[in-house]
N, C-alpha and C. Protein backbone atom coordinates (compact mmCIF):
# COMPACT_ATOMS: atom_id res chain seq x y z
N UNK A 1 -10.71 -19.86 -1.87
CA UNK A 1 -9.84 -20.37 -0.82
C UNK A 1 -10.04 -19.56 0.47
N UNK A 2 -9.88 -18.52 0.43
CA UNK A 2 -10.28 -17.22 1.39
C UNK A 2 -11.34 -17.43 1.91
N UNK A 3 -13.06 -18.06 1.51
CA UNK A 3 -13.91 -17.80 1.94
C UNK A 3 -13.96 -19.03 3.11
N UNK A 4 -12.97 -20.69 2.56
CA UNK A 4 -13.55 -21.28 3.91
C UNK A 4 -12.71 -21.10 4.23
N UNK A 5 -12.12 -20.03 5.34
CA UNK A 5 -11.40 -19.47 6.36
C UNK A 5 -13.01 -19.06 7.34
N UNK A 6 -14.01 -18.60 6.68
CA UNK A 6 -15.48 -18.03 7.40
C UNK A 6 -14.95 -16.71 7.70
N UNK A 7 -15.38 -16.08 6.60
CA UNK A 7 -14.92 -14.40 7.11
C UNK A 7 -16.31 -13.87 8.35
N UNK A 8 -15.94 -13.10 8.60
CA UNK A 8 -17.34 -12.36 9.65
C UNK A 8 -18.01 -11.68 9.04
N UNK A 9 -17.51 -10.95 7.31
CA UNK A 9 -18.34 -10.51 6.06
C UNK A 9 -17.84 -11.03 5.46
N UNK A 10 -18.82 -11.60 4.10
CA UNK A 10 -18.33 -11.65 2.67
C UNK A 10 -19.34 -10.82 1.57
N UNK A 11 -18.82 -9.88 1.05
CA UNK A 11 -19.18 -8.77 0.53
C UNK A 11 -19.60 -8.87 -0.82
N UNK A 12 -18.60 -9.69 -1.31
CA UNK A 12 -18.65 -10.15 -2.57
C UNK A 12 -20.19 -10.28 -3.29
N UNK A 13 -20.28 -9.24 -4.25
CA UNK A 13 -22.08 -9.48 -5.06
C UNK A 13 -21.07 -8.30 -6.14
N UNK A 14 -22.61 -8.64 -7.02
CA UNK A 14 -22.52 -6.88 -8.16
C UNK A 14 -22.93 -6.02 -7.56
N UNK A 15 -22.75 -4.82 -7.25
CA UNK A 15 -22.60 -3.77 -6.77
C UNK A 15 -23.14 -2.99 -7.78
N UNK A 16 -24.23 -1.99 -7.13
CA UNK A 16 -24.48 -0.94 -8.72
C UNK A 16 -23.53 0.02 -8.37
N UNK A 17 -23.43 0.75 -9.18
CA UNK A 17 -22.39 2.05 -9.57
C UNK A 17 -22.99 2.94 -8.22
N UNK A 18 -24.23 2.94 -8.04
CA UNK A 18 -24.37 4.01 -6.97
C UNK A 18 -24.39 3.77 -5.57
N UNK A 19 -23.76 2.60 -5.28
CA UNK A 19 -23.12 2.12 -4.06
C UNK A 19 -21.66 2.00 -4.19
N UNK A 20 -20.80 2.39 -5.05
CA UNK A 20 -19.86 2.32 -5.24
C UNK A 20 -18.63 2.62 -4.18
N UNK A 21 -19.19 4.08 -3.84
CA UNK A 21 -18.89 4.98 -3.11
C UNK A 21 -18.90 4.36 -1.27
N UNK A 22 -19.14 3.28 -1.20
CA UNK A 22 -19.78 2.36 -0.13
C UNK A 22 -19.37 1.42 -0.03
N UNK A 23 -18.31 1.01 -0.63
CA UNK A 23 -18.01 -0.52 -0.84
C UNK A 23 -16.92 -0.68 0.19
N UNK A 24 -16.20 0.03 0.66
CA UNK A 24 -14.99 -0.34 0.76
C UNK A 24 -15.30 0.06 2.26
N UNK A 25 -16.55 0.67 2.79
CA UNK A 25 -17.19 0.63 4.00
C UNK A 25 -16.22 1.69 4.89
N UNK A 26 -15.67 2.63 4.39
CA UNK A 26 -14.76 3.72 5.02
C UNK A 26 -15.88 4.54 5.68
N UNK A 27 -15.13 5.30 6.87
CA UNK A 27 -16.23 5.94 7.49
C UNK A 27 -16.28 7.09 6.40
N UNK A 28 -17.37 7.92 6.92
CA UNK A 28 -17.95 9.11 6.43
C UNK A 28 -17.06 10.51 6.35
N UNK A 29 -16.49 9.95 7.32
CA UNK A 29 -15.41 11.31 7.48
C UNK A 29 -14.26 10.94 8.43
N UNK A 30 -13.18 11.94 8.16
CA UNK A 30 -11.75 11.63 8.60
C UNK A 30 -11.67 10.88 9.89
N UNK A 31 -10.92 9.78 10.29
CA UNK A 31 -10.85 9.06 11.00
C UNK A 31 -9.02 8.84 11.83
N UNK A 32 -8.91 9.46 12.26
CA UNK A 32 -7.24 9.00 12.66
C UNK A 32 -7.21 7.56 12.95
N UNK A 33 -5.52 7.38 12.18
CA UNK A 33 -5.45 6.02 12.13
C UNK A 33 -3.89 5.64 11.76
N UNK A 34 -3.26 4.60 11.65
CA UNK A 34 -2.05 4.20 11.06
C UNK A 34 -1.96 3.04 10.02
N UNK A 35 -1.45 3.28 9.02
CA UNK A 35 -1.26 1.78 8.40
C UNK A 35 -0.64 1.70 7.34
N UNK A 36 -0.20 1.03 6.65
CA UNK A 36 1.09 1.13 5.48
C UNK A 36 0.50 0.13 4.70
N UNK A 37 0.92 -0.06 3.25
CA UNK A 37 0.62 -1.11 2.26
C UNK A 37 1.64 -1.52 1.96
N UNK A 38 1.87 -2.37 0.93
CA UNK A 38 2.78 -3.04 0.22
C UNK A 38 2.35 -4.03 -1.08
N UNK A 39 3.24 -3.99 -1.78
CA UNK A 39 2.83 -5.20 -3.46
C UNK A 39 3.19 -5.94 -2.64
N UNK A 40 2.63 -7.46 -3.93
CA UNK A 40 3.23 -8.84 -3.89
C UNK A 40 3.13 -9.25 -4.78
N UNK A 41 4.50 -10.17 -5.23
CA UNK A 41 4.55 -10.65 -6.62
C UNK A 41 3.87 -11.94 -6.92
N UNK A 42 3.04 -12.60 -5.76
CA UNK A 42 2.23 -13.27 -6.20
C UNK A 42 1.44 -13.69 -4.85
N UNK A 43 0.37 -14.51 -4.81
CA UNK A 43 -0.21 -14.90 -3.78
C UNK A 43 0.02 -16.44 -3.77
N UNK A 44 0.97 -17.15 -3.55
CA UNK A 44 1.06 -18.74 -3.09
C UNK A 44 0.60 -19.16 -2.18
N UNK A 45 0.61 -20.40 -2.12
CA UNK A 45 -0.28 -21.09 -0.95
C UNK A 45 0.69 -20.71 0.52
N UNK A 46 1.69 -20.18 0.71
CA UNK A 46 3.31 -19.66 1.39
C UNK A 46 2.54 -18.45 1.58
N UNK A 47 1.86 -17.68 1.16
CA UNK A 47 1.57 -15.86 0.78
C UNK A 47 0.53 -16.36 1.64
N UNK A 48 -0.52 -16.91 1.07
CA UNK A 48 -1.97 -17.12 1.76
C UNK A 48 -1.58 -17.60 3.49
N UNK A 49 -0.76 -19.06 3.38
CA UNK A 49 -0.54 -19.23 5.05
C UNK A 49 0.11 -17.96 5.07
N UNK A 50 1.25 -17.40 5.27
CA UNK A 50 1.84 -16.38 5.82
C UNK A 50 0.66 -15.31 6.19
N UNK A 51 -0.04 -14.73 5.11
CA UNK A 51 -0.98 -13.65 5.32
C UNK A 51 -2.00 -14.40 6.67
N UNK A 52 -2.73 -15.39 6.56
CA UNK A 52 -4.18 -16.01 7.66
C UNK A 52 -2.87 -16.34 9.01
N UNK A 53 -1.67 -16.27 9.06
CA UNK A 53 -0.97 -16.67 10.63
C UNK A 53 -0.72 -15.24 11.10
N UNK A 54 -0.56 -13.80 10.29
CA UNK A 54 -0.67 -12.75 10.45
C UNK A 54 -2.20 -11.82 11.34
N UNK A 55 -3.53 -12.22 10.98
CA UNK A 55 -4.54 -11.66 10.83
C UNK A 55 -5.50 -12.36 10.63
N UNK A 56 -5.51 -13.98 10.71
CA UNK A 56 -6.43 -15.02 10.57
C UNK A 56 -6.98 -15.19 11.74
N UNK A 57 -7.66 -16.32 11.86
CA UNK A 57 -8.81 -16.74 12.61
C UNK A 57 -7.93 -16.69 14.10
N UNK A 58 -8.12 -16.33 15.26
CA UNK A 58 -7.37 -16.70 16.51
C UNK A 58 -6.08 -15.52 17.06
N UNK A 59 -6.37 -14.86 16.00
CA UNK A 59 -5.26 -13.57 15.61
C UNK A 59 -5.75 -12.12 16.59
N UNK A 60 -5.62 -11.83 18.15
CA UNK A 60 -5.94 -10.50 18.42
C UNK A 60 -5.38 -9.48 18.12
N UNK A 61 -5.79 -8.36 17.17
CA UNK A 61 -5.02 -7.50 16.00
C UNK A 61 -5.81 -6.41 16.51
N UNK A 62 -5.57 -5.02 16.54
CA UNK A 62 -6.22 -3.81 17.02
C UNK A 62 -6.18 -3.00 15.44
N UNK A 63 -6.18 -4.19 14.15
CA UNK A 63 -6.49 -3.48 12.90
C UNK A 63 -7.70 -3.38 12.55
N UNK A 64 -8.29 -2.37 12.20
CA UNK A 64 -9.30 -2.64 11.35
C UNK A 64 -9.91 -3.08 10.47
N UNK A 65 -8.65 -3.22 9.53
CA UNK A 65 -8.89 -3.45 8.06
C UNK A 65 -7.44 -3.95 7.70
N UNK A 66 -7.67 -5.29 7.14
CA UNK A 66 -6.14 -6.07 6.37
C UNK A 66 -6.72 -6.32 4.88
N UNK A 67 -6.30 -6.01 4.01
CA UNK A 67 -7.07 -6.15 2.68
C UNK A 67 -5.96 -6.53 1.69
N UNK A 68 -6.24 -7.46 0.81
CA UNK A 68 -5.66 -8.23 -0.37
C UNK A 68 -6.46 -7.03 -1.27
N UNK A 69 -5.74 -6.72 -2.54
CA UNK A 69 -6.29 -6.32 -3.31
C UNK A 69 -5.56 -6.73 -4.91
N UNK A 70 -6.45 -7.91 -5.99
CA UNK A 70 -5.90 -8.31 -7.26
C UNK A 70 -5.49 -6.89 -8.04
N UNK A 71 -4.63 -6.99 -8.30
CA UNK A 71 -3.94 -6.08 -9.67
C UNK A 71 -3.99 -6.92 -11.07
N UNK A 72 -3.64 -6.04 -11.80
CA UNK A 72 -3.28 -6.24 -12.68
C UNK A 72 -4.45 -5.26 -13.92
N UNK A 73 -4.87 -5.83 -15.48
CA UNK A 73 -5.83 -5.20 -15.84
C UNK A 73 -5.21 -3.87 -16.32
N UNK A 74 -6.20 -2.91 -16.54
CA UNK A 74 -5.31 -1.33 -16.71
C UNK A 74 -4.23 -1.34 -15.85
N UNK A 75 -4.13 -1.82 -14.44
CA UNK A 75 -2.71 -1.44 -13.51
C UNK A 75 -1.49 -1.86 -14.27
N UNK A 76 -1.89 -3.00 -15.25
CA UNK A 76 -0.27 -3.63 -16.02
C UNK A 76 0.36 -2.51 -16.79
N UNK A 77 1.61 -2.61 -15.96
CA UNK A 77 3.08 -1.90 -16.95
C UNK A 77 2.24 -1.77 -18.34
N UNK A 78 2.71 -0.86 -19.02
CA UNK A 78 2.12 -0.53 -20.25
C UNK A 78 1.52 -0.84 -20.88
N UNK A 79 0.39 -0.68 -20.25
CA UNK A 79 -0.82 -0.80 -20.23
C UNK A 79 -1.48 0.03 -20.91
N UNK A 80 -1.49 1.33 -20.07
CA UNK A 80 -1.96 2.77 -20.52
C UNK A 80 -0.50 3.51 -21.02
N UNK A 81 -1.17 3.83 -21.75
CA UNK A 81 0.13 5.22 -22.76
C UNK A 81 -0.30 6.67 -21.96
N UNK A 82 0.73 6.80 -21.81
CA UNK A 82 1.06 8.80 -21.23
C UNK A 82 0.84 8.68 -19.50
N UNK A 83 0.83 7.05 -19.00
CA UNK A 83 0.89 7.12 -17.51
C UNK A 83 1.83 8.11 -16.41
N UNK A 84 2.72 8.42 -17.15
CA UNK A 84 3.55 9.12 -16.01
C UNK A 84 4.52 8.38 -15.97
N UNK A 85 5.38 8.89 -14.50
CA UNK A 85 6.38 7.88 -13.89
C UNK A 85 6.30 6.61 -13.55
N UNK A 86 4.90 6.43 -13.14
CA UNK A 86 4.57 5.29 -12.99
C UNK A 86 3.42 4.55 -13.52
N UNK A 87 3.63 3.57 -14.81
CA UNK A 87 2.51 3.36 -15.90
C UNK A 87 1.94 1.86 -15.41
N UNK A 88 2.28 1.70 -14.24
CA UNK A 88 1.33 0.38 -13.88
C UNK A 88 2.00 0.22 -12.63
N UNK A 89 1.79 -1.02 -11.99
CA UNK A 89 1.85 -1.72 -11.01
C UNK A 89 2.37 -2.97 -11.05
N UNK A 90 4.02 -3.19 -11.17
CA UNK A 90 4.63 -4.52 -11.47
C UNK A 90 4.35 -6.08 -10.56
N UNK A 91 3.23 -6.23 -10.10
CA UNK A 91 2.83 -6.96 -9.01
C UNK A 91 1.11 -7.39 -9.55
N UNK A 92 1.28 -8.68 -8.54
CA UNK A 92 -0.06 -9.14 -8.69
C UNK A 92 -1.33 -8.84 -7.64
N UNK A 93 -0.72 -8.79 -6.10
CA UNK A 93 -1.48 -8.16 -5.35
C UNK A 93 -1.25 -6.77 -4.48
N UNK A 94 -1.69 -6.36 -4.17
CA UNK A 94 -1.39 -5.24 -3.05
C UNK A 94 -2.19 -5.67 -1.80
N UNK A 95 -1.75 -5.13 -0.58
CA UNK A 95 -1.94 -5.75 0.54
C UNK A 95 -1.94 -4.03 1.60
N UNK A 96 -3.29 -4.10 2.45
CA UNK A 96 -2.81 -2.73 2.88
C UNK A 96 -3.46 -2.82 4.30
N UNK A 97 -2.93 -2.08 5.50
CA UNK A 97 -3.33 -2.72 6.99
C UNK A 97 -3.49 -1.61 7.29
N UNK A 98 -4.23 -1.16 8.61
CA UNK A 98 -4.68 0.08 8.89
C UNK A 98 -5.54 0.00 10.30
N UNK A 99 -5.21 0.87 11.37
CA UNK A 99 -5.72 0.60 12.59
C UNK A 99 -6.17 2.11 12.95
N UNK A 100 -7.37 1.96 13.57
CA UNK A 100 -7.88 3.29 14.23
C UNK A 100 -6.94 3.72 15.63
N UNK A 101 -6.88 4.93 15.29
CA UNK A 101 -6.40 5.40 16.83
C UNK A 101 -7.27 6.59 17.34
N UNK A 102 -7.96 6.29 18.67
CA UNK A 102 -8.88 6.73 19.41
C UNK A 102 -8.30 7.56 20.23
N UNK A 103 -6.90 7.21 20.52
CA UNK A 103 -6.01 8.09 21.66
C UNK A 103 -4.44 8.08 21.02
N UNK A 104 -3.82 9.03 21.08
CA UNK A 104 -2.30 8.42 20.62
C UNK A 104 -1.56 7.86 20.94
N UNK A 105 -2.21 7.23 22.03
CA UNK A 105 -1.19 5.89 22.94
C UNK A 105 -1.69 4.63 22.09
N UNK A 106 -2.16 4.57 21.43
CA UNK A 106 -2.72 3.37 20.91
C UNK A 106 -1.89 3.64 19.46
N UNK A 107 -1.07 4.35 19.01
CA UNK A 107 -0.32 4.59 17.84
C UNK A 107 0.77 3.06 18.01
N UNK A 108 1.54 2.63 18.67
CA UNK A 108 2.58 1.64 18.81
C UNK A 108 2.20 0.77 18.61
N UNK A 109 0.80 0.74 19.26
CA UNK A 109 0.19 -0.94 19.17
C UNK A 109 -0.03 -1.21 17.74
N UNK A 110 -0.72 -0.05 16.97
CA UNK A 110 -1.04 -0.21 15.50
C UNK A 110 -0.03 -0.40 14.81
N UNK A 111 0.87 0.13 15.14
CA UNK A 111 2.29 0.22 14.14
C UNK A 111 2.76 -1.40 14.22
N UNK A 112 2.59 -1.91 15.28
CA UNK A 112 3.64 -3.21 15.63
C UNK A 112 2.15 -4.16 14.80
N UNK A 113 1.51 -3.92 15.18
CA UNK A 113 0.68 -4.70 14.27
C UNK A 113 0.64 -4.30 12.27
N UNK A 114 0.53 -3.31 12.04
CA UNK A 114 0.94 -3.05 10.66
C UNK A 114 2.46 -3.59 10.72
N UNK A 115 3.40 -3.52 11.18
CA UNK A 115 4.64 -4.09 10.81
C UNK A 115 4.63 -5.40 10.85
N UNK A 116 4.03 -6.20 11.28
CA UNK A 116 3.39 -7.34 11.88
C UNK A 116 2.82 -8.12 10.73
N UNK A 117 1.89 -7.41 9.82
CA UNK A 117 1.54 -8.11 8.57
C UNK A 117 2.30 -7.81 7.66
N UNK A 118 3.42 -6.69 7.48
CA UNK A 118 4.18 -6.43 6.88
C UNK A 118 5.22 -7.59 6.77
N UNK A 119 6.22 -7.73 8.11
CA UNK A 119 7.20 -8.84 8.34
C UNK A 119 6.77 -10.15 7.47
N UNK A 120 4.87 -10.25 8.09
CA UNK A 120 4.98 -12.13 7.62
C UNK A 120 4.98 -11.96 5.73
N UNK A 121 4.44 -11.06 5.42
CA UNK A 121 4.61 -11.13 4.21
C UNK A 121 5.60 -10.24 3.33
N UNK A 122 6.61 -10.07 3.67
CA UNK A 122 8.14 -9.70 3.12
C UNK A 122 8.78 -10.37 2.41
N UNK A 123 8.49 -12.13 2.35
CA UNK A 123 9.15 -12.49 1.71
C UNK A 123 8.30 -12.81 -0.01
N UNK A 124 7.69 -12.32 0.18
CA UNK A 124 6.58 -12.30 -0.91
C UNK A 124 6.24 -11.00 -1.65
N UNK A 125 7.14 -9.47 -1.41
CA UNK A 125 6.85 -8.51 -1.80
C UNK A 125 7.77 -8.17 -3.01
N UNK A 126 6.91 -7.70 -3.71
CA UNK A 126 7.60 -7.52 -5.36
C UNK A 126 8.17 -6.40 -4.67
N UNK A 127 9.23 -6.27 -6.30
CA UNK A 127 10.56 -5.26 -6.18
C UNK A 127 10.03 -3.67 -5.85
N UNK A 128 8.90 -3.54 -6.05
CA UNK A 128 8.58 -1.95 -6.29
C UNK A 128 7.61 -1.60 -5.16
N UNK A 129 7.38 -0.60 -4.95
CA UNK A 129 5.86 -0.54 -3.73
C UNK A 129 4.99 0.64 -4.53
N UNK A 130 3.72 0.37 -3.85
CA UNK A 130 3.07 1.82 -4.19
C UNK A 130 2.77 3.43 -3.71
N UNK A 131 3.29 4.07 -4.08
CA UNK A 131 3.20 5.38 -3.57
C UNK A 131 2.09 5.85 -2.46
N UNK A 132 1.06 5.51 -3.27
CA UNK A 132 -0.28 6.16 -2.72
C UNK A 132 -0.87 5.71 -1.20
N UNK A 133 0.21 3.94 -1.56
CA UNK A 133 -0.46 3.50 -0.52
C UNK A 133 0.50 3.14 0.94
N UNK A 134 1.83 4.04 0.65
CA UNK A 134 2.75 4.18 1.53
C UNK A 134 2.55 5.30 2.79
N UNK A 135 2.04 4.67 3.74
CA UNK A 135 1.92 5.53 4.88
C UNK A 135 2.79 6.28 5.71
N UNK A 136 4.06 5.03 5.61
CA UNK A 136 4.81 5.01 6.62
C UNK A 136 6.26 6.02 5.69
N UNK A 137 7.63 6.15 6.35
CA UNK A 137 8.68 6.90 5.38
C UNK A 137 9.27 5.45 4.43
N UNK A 138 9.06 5.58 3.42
CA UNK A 138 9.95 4.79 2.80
C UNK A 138 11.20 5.02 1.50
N UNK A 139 12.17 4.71 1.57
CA UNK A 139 13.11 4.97 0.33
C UNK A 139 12.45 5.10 -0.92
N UNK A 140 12.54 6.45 -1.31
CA UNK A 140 11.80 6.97 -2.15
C UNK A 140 12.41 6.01 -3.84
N UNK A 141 13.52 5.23 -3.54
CA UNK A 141 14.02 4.04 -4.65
C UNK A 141 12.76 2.82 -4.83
N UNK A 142 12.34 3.00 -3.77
CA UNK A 142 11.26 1.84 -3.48
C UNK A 142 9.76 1.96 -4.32
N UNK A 143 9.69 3.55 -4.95
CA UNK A 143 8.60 3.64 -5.71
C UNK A 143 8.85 3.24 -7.03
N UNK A 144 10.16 3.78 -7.12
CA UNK A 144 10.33 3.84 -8.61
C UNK A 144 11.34 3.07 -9.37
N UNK A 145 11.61 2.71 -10.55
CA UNK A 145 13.08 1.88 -11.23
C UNK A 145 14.06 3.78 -11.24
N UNK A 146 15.25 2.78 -11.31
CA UNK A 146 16.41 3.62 -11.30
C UNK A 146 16.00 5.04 -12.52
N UNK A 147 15.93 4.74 -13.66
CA UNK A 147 15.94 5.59 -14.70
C UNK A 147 14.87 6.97 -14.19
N UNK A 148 13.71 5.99 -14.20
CA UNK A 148 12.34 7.51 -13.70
C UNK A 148 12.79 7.97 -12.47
N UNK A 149 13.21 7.48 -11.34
CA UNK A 149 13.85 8.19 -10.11
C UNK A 149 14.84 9.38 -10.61
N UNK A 150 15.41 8.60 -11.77
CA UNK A 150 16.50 10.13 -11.83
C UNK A 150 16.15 11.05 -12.58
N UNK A 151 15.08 10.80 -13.34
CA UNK A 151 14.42 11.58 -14.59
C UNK A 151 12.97 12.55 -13.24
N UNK A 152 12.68 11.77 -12.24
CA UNK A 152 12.44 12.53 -11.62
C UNK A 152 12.89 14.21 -10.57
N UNK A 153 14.02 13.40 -10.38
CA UNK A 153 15.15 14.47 -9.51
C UNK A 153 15.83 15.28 -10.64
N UNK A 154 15.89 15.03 -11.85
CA UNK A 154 15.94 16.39 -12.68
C UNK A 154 14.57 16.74 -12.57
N UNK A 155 13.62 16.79 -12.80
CA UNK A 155 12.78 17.66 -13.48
C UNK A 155 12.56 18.64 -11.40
N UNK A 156 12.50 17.75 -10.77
CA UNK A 156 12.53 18.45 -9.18
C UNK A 156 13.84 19.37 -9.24
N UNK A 157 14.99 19.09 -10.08
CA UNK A 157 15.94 20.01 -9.53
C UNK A 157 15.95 21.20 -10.86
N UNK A 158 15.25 21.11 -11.71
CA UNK A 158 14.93 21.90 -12.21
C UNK A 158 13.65 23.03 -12.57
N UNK A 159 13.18 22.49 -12.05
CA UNK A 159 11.52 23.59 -11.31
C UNK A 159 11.92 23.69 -9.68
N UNK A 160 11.94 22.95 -9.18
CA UNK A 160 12.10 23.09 -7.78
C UNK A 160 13.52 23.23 -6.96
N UNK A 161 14.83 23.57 -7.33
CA UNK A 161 15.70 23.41 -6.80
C UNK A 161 16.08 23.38 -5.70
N UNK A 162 15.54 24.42 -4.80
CA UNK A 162 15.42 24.73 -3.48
C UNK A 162 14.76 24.01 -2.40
N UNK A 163 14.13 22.84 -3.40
CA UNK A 163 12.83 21.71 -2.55
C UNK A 163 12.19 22.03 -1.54
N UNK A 164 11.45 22.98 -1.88
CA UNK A 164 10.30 24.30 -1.33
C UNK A 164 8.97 23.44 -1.60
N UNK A 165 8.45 22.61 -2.51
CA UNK A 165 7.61 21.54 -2.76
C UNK A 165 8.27 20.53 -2.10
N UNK A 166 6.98 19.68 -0.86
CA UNK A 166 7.27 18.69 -0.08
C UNK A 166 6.32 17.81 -0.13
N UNK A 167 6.57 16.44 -0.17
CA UNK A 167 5.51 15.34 0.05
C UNK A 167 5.94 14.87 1.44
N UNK A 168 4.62 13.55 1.30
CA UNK A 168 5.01 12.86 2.56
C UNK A 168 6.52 11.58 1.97
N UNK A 169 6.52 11.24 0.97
CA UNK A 169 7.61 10.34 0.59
C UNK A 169 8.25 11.54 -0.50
N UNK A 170 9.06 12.31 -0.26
CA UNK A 170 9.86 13.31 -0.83
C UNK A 170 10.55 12.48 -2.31
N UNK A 171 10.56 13.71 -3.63
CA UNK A 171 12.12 13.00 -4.07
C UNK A 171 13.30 14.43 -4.43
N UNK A 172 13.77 14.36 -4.27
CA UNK A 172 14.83 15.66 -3.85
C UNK A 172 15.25 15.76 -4.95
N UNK A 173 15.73 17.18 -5.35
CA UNK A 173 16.39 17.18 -6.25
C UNK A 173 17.75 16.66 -6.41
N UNK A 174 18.60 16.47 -7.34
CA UNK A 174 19.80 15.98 -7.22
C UNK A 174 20.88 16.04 -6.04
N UNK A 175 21.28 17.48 -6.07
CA UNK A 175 21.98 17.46 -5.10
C UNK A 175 21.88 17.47 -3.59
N UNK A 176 20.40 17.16 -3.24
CA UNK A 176 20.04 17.39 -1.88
C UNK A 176 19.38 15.94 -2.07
N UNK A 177 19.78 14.64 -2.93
CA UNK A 177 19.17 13.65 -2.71
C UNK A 177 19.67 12.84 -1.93
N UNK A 178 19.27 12.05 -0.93
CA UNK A 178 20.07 11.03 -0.05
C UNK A 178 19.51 9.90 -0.10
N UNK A 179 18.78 9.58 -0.61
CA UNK A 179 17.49 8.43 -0.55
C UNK A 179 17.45 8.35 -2.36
């Protein structure tokens, strides 16, 4: 469905293992930039228009990169045994936007455009998000179900009480939790 849109690449082949490292066409080295991801609990023909009126054909976007990405596979909920807090990915796609910034005046423009593919597809985002691929601050409830959030903030308020260990999406120990 995607392809007669006429992408400007279509990438799509087998790939050997030793281009692997190449696929996803990232530069070589650190690049400043902005951009946030998000799940979706499914891709409908609603998901697909919403996503191509976002970043489709006719669309001037200062992103670099808007990418669908299928889940599921090892990512499914228990799936893998001894995953951690988080043993899969309750969603079918992930979706992730990302704009170079050359100067830091060009930070707003990226943002309104990452919020931009964010908005059109909101109404299509499963209950949970992904950590890794959260750029921006988000309610640290938003990674996780209720139970592991709190099974998290014990084990933080019990090695870490003082929350002297910091991420970029924090989870606090109990009594210093607000989020």
């Amino acid at each position: 469905m995607l392809r007669a849109l006429g992408p400007a690449m279509d990438t799509v082949r087998t790939t050997p293992t030793t281009e692997l490292a190449l696929l996803h066409m990232d530069p070589p080295g650190p690049v400043p930039g902005a951009g946030d991801g998000m799940l979706l609990g499914g891709l409908t023909d609603e998901a697909v228009a919403a996503f191509v009126a976002a970043v489709g054909p006719g669309v001037e976007s200062p992103l670099l990169s808007v990418e669908l990405r299928r889940l599921g596979g090892a990512l499914t909920p228990g799936r893998a045994s001894g995953g951690g807090a988080v043993d899969g990915l309750d969603a079918e796609y992930m979706c992730f936007a990302v704009g170079m910034l050359p100067d830091p005046s060009f930070m707003p423009v990226v943002e309104q455009a990452v919020h931009g593919v964010r908005d059109a597809l909101a109404p299509f985002a499963a209950e949970r998000t992904f950590l890794n691929f959260a750029e921006e601050p988000h309610e640290v409830s938003e990674f996780f179900d209720p139970d592991t959030l709190a099974r998290l903030r014990g084990v933080k308020g019990r090695y870490d009480p003082r929350d002297l260990i910091r991420a970029h999406q924090p989870v606090r120990p109990p009594e210093t939790a607000s989020s």
